[in-house]
N, C-alpha and C. Protein backbone atom coordinates (compact mmCIF):
# COMPACT_ATOMS: atom_id res chain seq x y z
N UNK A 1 -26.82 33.08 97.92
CA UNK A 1 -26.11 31.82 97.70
C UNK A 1 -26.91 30.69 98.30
N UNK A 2 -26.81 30.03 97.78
CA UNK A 2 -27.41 28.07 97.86
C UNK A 2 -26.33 26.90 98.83
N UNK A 3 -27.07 26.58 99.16
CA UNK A 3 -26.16 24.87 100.30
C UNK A 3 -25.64 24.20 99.01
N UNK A 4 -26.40 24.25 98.08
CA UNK A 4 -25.65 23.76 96.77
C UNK A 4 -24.78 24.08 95.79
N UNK A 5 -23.93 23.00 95.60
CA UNK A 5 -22.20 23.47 94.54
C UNK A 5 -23.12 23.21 93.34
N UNK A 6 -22.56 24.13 92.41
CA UNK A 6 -22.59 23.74 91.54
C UNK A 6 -23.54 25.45 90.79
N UNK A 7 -23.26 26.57 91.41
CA UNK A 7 -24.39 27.67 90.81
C UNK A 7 -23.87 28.37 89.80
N UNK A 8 -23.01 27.73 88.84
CA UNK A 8 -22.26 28.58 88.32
C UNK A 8 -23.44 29.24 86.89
N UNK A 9 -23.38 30.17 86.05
CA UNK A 9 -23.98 30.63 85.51
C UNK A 9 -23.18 29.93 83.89
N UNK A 10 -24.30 29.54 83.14
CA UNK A 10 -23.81 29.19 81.76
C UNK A 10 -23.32 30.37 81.25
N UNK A 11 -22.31 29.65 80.28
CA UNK A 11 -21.33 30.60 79.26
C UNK A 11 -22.06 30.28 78.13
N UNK A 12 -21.56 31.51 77.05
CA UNK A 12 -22.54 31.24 75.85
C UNK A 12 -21.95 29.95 75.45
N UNK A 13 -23.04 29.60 74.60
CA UNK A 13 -22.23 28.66 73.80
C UNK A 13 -21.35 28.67 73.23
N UNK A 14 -20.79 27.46 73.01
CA UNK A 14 -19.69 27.76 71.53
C UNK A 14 -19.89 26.53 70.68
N UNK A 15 -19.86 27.36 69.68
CA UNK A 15 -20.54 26.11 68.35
C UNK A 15 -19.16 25.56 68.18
N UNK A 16 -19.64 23.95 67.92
CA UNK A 16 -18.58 22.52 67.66
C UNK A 16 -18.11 23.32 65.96
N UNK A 17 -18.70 23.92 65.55
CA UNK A 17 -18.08 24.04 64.09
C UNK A 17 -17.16 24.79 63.43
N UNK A 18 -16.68 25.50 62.96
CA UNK A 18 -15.70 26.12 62.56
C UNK A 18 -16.09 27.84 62.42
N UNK A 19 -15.38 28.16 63.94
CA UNK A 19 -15.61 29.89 64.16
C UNK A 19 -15.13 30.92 62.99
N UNK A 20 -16.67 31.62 63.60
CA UNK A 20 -16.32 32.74 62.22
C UNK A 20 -15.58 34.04 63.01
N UNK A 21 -15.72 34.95 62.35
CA UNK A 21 -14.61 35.62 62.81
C UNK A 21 -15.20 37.15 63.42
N UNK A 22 -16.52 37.12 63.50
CA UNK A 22 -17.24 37.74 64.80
C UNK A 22 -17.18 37.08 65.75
N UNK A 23 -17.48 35.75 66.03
CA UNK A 23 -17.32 35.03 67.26
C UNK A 23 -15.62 35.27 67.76
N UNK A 24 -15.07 35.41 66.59
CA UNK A 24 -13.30 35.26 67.19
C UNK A 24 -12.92 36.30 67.76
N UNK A 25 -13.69 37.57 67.32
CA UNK A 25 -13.56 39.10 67.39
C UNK A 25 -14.05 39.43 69.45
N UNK A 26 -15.39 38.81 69.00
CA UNK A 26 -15.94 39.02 70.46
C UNK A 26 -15.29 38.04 71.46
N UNK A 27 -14.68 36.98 71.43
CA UNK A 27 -14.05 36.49 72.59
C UNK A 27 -12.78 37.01 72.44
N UNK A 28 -12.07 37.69 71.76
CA UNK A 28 -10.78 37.85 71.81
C UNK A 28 -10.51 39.52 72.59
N UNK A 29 -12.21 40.36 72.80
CA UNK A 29 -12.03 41.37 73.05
C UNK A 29 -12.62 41.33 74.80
N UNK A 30 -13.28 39.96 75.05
CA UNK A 30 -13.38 39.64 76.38
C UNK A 30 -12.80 38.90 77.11
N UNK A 31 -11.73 38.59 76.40
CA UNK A 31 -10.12 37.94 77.19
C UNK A 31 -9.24 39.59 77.42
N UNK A 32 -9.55 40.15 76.45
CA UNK A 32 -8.49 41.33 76.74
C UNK A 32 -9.03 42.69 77.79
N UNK A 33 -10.62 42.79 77.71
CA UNK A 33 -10.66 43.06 79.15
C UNK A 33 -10.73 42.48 80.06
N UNK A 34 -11.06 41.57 80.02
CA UNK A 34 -10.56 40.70 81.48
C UNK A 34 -8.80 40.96 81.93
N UNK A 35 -7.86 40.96 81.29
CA UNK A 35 -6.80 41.00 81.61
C UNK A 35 -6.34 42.88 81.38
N UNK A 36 -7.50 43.21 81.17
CA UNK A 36 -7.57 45.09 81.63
C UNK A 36 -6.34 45.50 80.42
N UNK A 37 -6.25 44.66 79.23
CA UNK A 37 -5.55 45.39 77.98
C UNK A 37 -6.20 45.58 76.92
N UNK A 38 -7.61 46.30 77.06
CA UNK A 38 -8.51 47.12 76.14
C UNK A 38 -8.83 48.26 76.45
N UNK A 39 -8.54 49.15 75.54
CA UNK A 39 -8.31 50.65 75.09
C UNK A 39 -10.00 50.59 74.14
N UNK A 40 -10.66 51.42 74.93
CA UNK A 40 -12.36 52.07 74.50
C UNK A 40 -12.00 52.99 74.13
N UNK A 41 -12.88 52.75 72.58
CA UNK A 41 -13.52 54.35 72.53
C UNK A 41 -11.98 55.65 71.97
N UNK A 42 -12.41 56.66 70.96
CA UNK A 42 -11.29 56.80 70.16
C UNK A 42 -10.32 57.47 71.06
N UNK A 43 -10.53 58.26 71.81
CA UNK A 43 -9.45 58.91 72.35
C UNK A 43 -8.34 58.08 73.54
N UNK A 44 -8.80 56.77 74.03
CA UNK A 44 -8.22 55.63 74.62
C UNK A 44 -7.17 55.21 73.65
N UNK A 45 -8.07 54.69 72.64
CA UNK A 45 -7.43 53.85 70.65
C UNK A 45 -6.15 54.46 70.33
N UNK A 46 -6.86 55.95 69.98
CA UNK A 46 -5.69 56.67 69.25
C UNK A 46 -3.84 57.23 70.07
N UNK A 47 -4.56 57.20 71.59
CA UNK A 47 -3.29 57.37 72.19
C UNK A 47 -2.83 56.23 72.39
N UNK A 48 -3.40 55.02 72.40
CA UNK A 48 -3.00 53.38 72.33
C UNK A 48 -1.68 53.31 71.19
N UNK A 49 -2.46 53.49 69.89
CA UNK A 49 -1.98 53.68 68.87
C UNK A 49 -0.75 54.31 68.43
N UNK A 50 -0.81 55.70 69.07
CA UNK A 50 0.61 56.49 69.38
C UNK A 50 1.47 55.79 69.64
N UNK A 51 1.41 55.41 70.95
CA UNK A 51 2.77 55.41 72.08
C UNK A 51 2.94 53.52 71.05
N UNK A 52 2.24 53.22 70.57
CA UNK A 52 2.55 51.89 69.86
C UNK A 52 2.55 50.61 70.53
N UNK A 53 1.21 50.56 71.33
CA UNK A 53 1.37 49.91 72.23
C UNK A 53 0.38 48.54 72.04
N UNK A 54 -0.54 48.84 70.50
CA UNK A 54 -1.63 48.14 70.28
C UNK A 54 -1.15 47.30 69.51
N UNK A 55 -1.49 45.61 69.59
CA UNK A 55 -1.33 44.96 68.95
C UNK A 55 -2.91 44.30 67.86
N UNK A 56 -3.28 44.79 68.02
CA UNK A 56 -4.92 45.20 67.38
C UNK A 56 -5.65 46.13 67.47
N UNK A 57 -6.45 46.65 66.30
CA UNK A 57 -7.08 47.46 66.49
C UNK A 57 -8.71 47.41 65.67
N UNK A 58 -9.60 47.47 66.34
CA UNK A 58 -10.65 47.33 65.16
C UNK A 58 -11.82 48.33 65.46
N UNK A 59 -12.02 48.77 64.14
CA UNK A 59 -12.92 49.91 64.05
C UNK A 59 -14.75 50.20 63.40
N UNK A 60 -15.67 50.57 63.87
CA UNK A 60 -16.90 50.33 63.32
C UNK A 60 -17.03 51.14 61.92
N UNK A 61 -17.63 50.43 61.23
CA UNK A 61 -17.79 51.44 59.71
C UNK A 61 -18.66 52.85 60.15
N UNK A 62 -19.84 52.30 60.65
CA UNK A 62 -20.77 53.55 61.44
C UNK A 62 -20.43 54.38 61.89
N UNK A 63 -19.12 54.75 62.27
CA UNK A 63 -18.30 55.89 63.35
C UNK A 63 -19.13 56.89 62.49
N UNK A 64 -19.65 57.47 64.01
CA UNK A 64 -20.52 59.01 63.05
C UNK A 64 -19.56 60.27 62.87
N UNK A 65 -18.41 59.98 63.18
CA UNK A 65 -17.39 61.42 62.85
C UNK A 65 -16.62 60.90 62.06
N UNK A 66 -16.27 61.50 60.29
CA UNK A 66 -15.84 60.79 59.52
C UNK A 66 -14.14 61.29 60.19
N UNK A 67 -13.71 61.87 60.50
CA UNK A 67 -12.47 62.35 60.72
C UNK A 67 -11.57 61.15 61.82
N UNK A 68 -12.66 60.61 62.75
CA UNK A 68 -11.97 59.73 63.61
C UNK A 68 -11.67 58.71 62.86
N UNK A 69 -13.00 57.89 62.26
CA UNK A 69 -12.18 56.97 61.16
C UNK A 69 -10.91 57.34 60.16
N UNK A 70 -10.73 58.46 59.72
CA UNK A 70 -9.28 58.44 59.52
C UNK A 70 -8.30 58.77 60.08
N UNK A 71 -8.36 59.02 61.34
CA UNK A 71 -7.47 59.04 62.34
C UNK A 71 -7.06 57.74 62.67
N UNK A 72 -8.04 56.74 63.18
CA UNK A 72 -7.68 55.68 63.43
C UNK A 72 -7.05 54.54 62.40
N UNK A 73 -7.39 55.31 60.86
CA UNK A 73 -6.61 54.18 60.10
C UNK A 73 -5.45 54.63 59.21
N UNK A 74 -5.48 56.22 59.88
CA UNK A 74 -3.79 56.65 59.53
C UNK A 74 -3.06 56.32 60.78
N UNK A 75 -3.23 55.72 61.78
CA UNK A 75 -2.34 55.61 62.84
C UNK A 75 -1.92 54.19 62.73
N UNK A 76 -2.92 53.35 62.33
CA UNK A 76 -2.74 51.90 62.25
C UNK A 76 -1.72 51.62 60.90
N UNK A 77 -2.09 52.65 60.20
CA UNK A 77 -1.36 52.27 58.79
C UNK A 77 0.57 52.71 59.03
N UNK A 78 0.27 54.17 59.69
CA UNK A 78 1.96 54.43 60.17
C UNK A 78 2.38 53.64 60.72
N UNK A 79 2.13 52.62 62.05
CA UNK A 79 2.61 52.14 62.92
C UNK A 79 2.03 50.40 62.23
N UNK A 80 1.81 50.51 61.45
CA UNK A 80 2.05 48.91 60.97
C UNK A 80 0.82 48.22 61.97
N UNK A 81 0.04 48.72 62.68
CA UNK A 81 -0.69 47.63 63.17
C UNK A 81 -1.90 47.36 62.66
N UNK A 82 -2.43 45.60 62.70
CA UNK A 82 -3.47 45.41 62.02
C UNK A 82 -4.67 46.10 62.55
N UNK A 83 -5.51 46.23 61.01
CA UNK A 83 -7.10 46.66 61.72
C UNK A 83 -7.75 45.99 60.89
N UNK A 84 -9.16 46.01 61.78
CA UNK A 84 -10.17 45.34 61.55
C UNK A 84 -11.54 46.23 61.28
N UNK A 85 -12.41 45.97 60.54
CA UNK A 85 -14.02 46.66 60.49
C UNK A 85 -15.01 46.18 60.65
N UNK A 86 -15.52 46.17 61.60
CA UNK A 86 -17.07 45.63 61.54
C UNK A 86 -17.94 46.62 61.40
N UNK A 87 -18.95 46.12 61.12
CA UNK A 87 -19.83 46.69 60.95
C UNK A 87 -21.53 47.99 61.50
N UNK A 88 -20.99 47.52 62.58
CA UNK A 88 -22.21 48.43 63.66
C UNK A 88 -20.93 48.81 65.10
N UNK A 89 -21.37 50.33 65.15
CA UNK A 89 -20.77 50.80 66.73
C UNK A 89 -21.60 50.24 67.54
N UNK A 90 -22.77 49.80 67.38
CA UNK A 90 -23.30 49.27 68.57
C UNK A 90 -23.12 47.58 68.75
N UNK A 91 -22.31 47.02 68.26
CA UNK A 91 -22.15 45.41 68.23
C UNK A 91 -20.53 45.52 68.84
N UNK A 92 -19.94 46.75 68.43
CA UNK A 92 -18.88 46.72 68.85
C UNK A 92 -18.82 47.14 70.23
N UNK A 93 -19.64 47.99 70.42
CA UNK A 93 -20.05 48.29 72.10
C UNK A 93 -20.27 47.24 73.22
N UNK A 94 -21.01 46.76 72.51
CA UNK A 94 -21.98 45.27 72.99
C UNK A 94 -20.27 44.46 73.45
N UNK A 95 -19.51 44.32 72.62
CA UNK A 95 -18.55 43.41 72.74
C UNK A 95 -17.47 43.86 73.60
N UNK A 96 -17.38 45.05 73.83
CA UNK A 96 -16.12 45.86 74.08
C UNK A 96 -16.66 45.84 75.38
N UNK A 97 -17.76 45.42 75.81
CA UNK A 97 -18.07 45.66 77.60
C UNK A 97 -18.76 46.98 77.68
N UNK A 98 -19.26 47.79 76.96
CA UNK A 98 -19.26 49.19 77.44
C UNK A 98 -21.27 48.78 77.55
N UNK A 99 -21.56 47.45 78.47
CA UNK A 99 -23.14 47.65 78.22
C UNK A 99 -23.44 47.05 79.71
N UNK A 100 -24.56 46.53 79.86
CA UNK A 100 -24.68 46.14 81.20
C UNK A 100 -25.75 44.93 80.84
N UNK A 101 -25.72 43.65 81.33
CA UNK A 101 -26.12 42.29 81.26
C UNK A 101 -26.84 42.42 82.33
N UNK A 102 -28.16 41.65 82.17
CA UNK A 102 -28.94 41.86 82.62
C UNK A 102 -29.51 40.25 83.16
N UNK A 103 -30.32 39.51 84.07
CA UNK A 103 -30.62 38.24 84.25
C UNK A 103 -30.44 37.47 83.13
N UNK A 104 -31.08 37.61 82.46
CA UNK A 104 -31.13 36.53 81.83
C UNK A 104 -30.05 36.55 80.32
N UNK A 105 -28.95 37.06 80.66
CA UNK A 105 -27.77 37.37 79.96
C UNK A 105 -27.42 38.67 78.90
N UNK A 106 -28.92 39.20 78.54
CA UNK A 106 -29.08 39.85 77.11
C UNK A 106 -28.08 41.00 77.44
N UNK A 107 -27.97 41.90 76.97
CA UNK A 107 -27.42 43.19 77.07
C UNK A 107 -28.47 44.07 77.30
N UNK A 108 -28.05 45.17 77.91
CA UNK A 108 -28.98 46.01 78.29
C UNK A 108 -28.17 47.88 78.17
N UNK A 109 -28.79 48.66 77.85
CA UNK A 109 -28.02 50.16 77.50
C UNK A 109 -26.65 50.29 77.03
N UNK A 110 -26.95 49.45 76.07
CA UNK A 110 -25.56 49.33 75.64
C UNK A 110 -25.01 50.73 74.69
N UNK A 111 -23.77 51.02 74.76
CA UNK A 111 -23.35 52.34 74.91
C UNK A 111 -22.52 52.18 73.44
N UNK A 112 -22.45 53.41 72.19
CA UNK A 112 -21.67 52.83 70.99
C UNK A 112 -20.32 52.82 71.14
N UNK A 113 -19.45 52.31 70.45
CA UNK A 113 -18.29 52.53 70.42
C UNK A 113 -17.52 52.38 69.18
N UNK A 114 -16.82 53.48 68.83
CA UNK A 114 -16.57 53.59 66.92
C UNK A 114 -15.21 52.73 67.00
N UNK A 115 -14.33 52.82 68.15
CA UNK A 115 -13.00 52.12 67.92
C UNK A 115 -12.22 51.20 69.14
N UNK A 116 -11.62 50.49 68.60
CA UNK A 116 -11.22 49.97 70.28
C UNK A 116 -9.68 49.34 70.29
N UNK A 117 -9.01 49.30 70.95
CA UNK A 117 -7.25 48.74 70.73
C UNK A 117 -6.95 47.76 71.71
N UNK A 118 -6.78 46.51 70.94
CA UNK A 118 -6.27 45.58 71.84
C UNK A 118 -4.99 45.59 72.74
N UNK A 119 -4.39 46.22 73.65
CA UNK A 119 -2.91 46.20 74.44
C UNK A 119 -2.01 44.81 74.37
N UNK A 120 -3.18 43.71 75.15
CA UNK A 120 -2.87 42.73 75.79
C UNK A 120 -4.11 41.60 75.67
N UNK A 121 -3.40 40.49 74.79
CA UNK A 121 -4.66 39.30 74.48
C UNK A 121 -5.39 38.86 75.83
N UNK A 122 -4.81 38.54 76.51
CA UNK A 122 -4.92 38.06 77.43
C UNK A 122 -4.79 36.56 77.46
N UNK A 123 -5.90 35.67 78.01
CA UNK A 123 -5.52 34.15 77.99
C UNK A 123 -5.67 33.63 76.41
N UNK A 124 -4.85 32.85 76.18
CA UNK A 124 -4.72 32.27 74.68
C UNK A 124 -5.53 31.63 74.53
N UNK A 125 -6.65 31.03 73.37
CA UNK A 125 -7.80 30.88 73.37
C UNK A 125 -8.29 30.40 71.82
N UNK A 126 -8.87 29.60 71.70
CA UNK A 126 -9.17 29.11 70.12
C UNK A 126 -9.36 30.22 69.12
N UNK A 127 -10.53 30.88 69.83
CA UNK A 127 -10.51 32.45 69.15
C UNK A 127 -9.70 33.04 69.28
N UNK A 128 -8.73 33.26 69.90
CA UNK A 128 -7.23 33.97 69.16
C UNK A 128 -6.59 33.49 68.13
N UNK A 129 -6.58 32.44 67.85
CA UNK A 129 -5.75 31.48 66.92
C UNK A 129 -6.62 31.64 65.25
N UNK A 130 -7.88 31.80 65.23
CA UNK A 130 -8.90 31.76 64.05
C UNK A 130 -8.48 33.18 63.51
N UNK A 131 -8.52 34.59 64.91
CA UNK A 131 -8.02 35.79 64.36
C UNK A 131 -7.09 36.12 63.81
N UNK A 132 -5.73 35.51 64.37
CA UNK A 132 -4.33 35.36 63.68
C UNK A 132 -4.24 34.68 62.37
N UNK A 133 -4.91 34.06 62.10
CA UNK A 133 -5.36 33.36 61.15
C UNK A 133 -6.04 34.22 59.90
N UNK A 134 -6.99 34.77 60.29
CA UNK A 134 -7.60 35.51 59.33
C UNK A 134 -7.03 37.15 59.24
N UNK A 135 -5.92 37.92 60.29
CA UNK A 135 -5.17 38.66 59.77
C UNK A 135 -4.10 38.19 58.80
N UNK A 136 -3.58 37.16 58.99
CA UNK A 136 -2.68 36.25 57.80
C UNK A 136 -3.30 36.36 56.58
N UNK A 137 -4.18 35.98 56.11
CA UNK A 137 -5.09 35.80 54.99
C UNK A 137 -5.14 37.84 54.55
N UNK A 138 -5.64 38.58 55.17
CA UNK A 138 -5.65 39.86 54.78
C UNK A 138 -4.73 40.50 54.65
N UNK A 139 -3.61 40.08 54.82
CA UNK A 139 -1.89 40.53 54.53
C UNK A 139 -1.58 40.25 53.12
């Protein structure tokens, strides 16, 4: 630490323009671990999913076991909750926290992850509002 205020470490940016809905995806899944209501990884998801406790759920197309992907989107489909797909387990990893940041912010061993369940948003947030938004539109 420094005699000087002011060491705080920059946040990514956020573009003045109109968020897409990876940007909405990845801050909406680092408000919800921060407030410790994200469920990693399928066997976290799917018992999330059970007890009906997820109010999101989003899943990588890449999942290398085809059986979990339909686990996870027969559970979402019984229990009515939305899901989402992106596209790489490893972007979803990257986002879900399961990696380790390194100086100069990048990610570093970042670990895959095929599924993940939101519990609890956490703080309300522009990117929550764009996501609600664009589950509206897919309804």
């Amino acid at each position: 630490m420094s005699d000087v205020e002011g060491d705080e470490v920059p946040s990514a940016v956020v573009p003045s323009g109109p968020m897409d809905i990876n940007t909405a995806i990845q801050e909406v899944l680092k408000q919800a671990l921060i407030a410790d209501g994200l469920a990693r990884g399928v066997r976290e998801a799917s018992k999330a999913l059970d007890k009906r406790q997820a109010l999101l759920c989003i899943l990588a197309e890449n999942c290398d076991e085809p059986m979990c992907k339909k686990l996870i989107t027969a559970l979402c489909m019984e229990h009515g909750i939305p899901l989402i797909k992106v596209d790489s387990n490893m972007k979803l990893g990257e986002w879900a926290g399961l990696c380790k940041i390194d100086q100069e912010g990048k990610a570093r061993k970042v670990v895959k992850c095929s599924s993940c369940v939101v519990r609890d948003w956490g703080k309300e947030s522009p990117a929550h509002d764009v996501l609600q938004e664009y589950l509206k539109s897919q309804r």
